[in-house]
C-alpha atoms as a PDB file:
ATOM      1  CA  UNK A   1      13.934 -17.840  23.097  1.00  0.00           C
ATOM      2  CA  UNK A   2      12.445 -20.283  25.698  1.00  0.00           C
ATOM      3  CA  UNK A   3      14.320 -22.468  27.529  1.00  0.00           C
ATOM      4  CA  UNK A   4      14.137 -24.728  30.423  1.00  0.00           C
ATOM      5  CA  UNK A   5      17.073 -24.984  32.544  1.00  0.00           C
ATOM      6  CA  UNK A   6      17.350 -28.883  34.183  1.00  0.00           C
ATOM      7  CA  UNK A   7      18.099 -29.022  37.787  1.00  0.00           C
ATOM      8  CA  UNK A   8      21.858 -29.731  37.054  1.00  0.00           C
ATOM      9  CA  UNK A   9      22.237 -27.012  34.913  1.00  0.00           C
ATOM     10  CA  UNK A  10      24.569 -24.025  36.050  1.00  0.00           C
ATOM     11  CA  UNK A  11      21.920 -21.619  37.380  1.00  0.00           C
ATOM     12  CA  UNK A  12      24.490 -18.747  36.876  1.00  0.00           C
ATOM     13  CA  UNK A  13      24.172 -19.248  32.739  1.00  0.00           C
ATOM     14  CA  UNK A  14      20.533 -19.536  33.483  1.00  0.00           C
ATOM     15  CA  UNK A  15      20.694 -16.038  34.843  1.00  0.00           C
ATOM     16  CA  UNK A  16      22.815 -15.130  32.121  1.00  0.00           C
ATOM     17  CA  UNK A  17      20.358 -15.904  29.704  1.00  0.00           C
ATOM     18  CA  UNK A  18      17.471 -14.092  31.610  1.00  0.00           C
ATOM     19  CA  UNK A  19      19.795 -11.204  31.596  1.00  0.00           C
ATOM     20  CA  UNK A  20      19.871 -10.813  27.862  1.00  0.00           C
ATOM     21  CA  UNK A  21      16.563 -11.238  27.181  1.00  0.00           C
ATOM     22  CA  UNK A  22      15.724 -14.876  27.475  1.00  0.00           C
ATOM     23  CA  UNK A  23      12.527 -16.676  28.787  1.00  0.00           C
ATOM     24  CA  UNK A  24      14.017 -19.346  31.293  1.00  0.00           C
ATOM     25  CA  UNK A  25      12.542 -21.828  33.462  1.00  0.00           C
ATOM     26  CA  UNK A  26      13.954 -24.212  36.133  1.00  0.00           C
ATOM     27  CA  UNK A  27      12.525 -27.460  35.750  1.00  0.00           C
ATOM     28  CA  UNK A  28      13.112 -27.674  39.447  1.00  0.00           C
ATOM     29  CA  UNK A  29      10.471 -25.416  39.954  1.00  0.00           C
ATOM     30  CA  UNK A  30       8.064 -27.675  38.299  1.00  0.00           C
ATOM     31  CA  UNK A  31       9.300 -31.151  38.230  1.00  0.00           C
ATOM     32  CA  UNK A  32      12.104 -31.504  40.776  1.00  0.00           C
ATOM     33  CA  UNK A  33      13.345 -35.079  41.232  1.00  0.00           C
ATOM     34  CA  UNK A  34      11.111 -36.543  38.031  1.00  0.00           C
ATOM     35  CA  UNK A  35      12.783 -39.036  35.807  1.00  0.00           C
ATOM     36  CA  UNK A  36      14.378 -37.662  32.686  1.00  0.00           C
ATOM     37  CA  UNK A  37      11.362 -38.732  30.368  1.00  0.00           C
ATOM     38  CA  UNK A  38       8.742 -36.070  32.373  1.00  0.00           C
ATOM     39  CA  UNK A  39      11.906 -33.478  32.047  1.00  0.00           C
ATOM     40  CA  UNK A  40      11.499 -34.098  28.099  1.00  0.00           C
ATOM     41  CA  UNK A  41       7.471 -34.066  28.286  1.00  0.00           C
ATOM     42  CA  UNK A  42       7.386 -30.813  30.600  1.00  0.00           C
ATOM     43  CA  UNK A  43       9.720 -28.852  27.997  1.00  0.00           C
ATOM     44  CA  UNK A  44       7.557 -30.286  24.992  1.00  0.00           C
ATOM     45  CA  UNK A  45       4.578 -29.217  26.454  1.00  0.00           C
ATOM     46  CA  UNK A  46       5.643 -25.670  27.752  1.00  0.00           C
ATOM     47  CA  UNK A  47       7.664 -25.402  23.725  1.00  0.00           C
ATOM     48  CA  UNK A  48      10.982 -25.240  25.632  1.00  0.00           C
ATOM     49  CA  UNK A  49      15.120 -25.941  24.476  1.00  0.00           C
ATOM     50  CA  UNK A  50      15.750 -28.072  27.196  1.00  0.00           C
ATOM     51  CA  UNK A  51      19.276 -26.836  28.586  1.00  0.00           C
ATOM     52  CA  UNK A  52      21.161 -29.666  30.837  1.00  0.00           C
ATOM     53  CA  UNK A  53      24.668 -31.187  31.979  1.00  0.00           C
ATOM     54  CA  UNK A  54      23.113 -34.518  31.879  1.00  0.00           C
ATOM     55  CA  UNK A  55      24.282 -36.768  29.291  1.00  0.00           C
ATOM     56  CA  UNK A  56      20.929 -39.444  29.619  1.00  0.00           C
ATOM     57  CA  UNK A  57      19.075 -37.125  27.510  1.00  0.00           C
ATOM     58  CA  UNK A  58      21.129 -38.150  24.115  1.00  0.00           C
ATOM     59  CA  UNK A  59      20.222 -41.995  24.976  1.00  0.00           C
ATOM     60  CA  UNK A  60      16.514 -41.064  25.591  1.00  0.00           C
ATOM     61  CA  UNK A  61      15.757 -39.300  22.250  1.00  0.00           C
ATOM     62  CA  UNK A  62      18.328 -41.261  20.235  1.00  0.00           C
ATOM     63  CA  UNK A  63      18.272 -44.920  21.471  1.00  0.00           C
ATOM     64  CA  UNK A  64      14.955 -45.084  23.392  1.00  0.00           C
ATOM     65  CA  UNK A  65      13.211 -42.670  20.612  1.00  0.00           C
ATOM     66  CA  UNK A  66      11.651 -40.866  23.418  1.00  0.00           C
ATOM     67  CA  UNK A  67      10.290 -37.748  22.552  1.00  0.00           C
ATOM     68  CA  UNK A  68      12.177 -35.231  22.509  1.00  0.00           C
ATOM     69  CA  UNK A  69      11.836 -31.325  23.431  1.00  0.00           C
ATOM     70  CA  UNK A  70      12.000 -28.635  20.671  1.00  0.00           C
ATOM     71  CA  UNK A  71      15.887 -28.811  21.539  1.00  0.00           C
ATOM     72  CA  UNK A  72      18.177 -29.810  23.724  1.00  0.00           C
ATOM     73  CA  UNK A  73      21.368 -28.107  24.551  1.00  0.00           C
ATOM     74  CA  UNK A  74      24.100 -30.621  26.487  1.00  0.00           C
ATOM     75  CA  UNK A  75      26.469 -28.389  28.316  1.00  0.00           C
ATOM     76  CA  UNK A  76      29.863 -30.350  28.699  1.00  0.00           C
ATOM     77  CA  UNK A  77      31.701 -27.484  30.294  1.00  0.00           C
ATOM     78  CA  UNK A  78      32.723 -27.428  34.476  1.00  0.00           C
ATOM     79  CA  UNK A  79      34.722 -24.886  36.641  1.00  0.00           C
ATOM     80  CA  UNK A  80      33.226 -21.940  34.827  1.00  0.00           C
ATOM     81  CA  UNK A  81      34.004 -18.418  36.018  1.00  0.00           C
ATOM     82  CA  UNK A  82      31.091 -15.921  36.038  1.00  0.00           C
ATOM     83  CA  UNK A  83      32.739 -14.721  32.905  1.00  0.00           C
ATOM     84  CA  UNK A  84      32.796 -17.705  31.651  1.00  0.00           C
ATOM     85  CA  UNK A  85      29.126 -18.819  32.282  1.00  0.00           C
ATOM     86  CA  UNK A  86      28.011 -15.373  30.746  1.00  0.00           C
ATOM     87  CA  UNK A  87      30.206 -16.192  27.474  1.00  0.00           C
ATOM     88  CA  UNK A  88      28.512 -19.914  27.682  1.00  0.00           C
ATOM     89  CA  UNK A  89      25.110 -17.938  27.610  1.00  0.00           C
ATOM     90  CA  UNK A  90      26.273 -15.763  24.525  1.00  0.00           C
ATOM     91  CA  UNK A  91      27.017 -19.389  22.621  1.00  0.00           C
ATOM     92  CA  UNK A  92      24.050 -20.923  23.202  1.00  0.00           C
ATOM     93  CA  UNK A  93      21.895 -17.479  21.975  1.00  0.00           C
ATOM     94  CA  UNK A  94      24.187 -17.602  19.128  1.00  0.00           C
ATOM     95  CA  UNK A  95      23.037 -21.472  18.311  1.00  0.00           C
ATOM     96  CA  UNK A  96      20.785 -21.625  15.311  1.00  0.00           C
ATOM     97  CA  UNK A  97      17.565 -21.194  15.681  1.00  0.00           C
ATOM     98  CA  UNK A  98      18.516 -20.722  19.607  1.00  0.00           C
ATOM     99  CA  UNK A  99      19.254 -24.658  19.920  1.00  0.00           C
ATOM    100  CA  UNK A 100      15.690 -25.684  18.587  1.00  0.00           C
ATOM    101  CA  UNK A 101      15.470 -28.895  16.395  1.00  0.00           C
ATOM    102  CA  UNK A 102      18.831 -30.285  17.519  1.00  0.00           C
ATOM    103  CA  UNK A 103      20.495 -32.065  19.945  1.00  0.00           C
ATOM    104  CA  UNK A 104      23.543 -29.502  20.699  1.00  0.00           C
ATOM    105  CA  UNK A 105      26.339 -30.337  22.839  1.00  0.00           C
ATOM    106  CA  UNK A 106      28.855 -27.417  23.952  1.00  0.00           C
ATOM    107  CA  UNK A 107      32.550 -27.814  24.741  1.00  0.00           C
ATOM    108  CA  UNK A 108      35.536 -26.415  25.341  1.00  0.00           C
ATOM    109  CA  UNK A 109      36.012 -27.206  21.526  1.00  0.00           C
ATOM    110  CA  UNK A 110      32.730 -25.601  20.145  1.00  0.00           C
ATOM    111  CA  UNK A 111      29.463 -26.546  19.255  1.00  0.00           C
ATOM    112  CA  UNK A 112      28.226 -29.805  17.818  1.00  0.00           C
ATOM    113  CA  UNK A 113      24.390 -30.083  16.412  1.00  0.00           C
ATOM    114  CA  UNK A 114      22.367 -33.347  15.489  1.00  0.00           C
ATOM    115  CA  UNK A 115      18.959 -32.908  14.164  1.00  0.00           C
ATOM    116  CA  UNK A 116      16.405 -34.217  16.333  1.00  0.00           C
ATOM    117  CA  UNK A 117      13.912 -35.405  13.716  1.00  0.00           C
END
């Protein structure tokens, strides 16, 4: 379970994740302020879900082609409570295959997955 948390993403589900067991990086830490494309290369090269609030990733892998990480998971969720954020964590552990090979996108009204390849 490696993941790599983009600088938007809530850093309390981050720490969530850590908590129960998973490997988590902040892409801040490594490429803070690069476009999304180096976001997508970094987590391809380090074999990382790429976790992120930011919609532009869809159009990169799906219109543009670009490559894409070993998964993405879209968060579309604000206003969590701690609570909340540590149930968000639970979901995305309980993806299959922990979000890899799929585009995943969270909501209040579950959990949608498109293949990436």
């Amino acid at each position: 379970m490696r993941y790599l948390a983009d600088e938007c993403f809530d850093a309390r589900i981050a720490r969530a994740l850590q908590d129960l067991g998973a490997d988590v990086a902040g892409a801040g830490d490594a490429t803070r302020g690069a476009p999304d494309e180096d976001v997508l290369a970094f987590a391809a090269s380090e074999d990382r879900v790429l976790l992120t609030k930011d919609k532009d990733f869809g159009a990169l892998v799906f219109r543009d082609a670009a490559p894409p990480a070993p998964g993405i998971v879209l968060l579309r969720l604000d206003g969590l409570t701690a609570s909340e954020a540590a149930g968000v964590a639970i979901r995305i552990l309980a993806l299959p295959r922990f979000g890899r090979g799929a585009f995943t996108t969270i909501d209040a009204e579950g959990e949608r997955a498109r293949p990436l390849r």
